[in-house]
Protein backbone atom coordinates (compact mmCIF):
# COMPACT_ATOMS: atom_id res chain seq x y z
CA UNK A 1 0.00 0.00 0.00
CA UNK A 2 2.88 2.73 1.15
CA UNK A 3 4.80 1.93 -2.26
CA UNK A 4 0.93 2.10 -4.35
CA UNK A 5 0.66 5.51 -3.20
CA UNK A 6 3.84 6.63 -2.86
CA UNK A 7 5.12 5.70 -6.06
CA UNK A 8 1.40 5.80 -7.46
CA UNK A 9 1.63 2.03 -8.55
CA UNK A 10 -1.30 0.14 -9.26
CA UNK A 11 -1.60 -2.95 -7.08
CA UNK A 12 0.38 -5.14 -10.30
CA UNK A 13 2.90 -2.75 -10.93
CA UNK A 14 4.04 -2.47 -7.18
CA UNK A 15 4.38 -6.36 -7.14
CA UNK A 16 6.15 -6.46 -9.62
CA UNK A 17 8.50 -3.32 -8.15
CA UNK A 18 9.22 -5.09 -5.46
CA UNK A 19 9.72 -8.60 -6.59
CA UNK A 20 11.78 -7.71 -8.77
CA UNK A 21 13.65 -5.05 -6.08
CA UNK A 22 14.27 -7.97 -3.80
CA UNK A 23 14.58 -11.04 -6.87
CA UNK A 24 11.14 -12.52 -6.82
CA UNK A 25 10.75 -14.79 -9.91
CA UNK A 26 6.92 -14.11 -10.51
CA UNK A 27 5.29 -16.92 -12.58
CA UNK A 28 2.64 -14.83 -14.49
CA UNK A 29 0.31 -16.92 -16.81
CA UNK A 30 -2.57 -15.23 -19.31
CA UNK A 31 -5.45 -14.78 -18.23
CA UNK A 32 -7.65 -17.83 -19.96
CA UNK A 33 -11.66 -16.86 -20.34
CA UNK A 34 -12.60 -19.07 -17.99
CA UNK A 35 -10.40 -16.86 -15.15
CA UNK A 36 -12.54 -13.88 -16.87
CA UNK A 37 -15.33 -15.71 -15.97
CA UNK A 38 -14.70 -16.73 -12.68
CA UNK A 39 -13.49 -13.26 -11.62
CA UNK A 40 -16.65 -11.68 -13.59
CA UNK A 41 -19.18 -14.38 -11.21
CA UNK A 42 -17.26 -13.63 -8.07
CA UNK A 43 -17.52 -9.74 -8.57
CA UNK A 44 -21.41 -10.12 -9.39
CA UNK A 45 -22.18 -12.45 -5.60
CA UNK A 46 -20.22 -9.88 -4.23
CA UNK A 47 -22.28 -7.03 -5.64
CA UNK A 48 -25.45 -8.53 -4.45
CA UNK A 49 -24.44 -9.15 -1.33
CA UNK A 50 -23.81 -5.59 -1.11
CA UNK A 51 -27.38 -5.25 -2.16
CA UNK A 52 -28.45 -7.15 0.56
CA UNK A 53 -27.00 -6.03 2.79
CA UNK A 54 -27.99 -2.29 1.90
CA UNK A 55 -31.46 -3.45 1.53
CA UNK A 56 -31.54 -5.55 4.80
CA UNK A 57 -30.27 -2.31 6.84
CA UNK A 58 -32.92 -0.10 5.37
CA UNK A 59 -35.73 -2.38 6.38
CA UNK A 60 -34.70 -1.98 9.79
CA UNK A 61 -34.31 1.39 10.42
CA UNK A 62 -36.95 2.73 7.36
CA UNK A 63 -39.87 0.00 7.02
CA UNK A 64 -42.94 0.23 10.67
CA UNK A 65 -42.07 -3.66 11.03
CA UNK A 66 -38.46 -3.48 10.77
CA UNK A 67 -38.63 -0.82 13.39
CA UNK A 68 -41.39 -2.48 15.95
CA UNK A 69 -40.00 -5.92 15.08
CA UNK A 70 -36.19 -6.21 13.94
CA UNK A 71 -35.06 -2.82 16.03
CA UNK A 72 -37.05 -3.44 18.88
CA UNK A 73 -35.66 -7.20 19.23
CA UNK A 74 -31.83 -5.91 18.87
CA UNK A 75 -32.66 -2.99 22.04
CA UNK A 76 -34.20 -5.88 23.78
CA UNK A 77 -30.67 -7.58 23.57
CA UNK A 78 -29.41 -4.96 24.44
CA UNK A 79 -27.43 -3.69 21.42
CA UNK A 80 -26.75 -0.49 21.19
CA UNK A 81 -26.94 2.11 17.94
CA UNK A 82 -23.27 2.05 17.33
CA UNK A 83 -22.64 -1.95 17.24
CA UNK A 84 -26.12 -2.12 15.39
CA UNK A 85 -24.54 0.28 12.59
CA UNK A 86 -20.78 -0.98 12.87
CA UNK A 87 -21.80 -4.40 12.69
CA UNK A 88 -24.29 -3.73 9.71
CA UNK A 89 -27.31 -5.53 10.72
CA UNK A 90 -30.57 -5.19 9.42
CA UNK A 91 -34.07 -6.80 8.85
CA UNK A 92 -35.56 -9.29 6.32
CA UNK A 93 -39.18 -8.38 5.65
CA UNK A 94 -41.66 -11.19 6.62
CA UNK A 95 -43.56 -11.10 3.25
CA UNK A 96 -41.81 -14.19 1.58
CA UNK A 97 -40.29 -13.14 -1.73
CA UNK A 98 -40.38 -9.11 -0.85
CA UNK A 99 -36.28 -9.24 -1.16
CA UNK A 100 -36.31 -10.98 -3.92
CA UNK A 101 -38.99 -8.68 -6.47
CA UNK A 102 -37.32 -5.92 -5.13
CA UNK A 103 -33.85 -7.12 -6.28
CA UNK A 104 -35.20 -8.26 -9.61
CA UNK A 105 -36.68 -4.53 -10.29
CA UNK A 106 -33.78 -2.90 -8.97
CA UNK A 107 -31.97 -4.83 -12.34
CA UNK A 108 -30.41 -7.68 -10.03
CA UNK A 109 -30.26 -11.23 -11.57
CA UNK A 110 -31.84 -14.22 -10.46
CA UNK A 111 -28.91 -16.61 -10.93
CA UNK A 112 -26.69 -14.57 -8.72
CA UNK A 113 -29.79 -14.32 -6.35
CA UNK A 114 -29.91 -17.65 -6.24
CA UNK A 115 -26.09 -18.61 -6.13
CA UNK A 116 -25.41 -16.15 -3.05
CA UNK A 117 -28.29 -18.09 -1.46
CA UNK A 118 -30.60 -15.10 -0.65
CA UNK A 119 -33.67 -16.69 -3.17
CA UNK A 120 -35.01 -19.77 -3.11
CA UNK A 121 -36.78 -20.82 -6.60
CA UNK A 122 -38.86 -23.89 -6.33
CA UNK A 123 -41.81 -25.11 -8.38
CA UNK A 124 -44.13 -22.38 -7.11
CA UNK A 125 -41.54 -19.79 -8.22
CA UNK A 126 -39.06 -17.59 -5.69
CA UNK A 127 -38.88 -16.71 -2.11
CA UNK A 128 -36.23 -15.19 0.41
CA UNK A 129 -34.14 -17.46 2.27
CA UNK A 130 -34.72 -15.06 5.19
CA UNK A 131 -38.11 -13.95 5.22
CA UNK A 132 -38.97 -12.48 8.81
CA UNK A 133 -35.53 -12.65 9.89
CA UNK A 134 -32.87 -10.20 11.80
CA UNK A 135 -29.81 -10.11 9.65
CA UNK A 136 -26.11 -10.69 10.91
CA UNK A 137 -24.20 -10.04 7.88
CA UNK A 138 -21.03 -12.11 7.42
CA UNK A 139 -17.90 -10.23 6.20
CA UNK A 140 -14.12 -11.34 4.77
CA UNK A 141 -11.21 -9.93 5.87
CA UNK A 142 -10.96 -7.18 3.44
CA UNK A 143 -14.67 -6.15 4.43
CA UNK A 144 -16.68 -7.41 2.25
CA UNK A 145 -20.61 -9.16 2.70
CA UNK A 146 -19.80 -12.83 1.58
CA UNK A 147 -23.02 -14.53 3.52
CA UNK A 148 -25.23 -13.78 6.15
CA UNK A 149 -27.01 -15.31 9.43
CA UNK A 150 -30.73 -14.51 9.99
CA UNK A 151 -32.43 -15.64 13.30
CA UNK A 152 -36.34 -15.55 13.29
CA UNK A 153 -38.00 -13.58 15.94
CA UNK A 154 -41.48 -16.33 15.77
CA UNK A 155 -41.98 -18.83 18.44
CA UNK A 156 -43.02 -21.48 15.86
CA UNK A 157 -41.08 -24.73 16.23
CA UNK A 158 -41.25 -25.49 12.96
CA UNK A 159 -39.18 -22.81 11.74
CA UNK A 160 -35.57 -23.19 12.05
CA UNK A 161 -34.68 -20.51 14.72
CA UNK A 162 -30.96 -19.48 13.02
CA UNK A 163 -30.52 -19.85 9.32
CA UNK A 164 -27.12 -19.26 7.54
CA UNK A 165 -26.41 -18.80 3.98
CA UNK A 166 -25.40 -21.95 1.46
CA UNK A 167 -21.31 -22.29 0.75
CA UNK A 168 -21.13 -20.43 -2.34
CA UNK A 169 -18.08 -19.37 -4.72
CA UNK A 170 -17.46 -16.37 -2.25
CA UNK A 171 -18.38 -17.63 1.26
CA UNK A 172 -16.68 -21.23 2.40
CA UNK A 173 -18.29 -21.66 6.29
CA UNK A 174 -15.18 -23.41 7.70
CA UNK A 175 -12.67 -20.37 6.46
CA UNK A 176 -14.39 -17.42 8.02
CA UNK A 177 -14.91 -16.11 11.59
CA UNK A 178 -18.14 -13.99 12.15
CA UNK A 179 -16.68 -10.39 13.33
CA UNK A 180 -13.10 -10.85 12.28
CA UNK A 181 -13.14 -8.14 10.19
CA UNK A 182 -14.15 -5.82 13.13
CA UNK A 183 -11.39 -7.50 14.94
């Protein structure tokens, strides 16, 4: 980062400064479509996570049932404004595909809907993962939403009382620690 700005290198051309400053032999190889592809699929979870996440943290604080529900369960706990906005957490509307129409109007796909895990698509057609949830987004070192934990606030049973999103291309459960970024 110090030799980025102080040299104004892009991230690539202060690797390669310094390897070849201290002889590093870097093994570059071309960039195949496939890698384009990858990178172009990991770029577009990330974005809708970012959605999401956005999204989730304006149904909190903006919608009447984020506030009386989602806002009034976190103050219960005892969580204050500052660690409910540092830690980004927000409110999944109870309607069961409200996340999802909105993301499709606001020009999101559904494949990267459904590959982040946020939509469900079944024979009837889609519906949120979280529906009538409190969201605990999950970020990567670098900051980044790569998943999410919702917990449901209903009394039912039946209903799974935390839910966590799928392993996907950007989010592998057994390599990230909740918080670590805030760490």
């Amino acid at each position: 980062s110090f030799i980025m700005e102080h040299d104004h290198l892009s991230y690539t051309e202060a690797l390669r400064y310094l390897a070849r400053k201290y002889h590093i032999d870097i093994k570059e190889s071309e960039t195949t479509p496939e890698d384009i592809q990858r990178h172009n699929e990991i770029e577009s979870l990330g974005i809708v996570n970012e959605y999401a996440s956005r999204y989730f943290i304006e149904m909190l604080h903006q919608s009447e049932k984020g506030k009386n529900i989602g806002l009034s369960y976190f103050k219960e706990r005892g969580f204050r404004d500052d660690i409910i906005e540092k830690f980004q957490l927000g409110y999944s509307p109870e309607k069961s595909d409200e996340f999802s129409q909105t993301a499709l109007k606001n020009g999101y796909k559904k494949e990267y809907l459904v590959k982040t895990g946020l939509t469900l698509e079944n024979e009837r057609g889609l519906y949120d993962r979280f529906h009538g949830r409190v969201m605990f987004p999950v970020h990567n070192l670098s900051g980044k939403v790569i998943a999410f934990g919702g917990r449901t606030l209903r009394t039912d049973k039946n209903v799974a009382k935390y839910l966590n999103s799928p392993e996907s291309e950007i989010y592998h459960k057994s390599k990230v620690l909740y918080g670590i970024y805030f760490a």
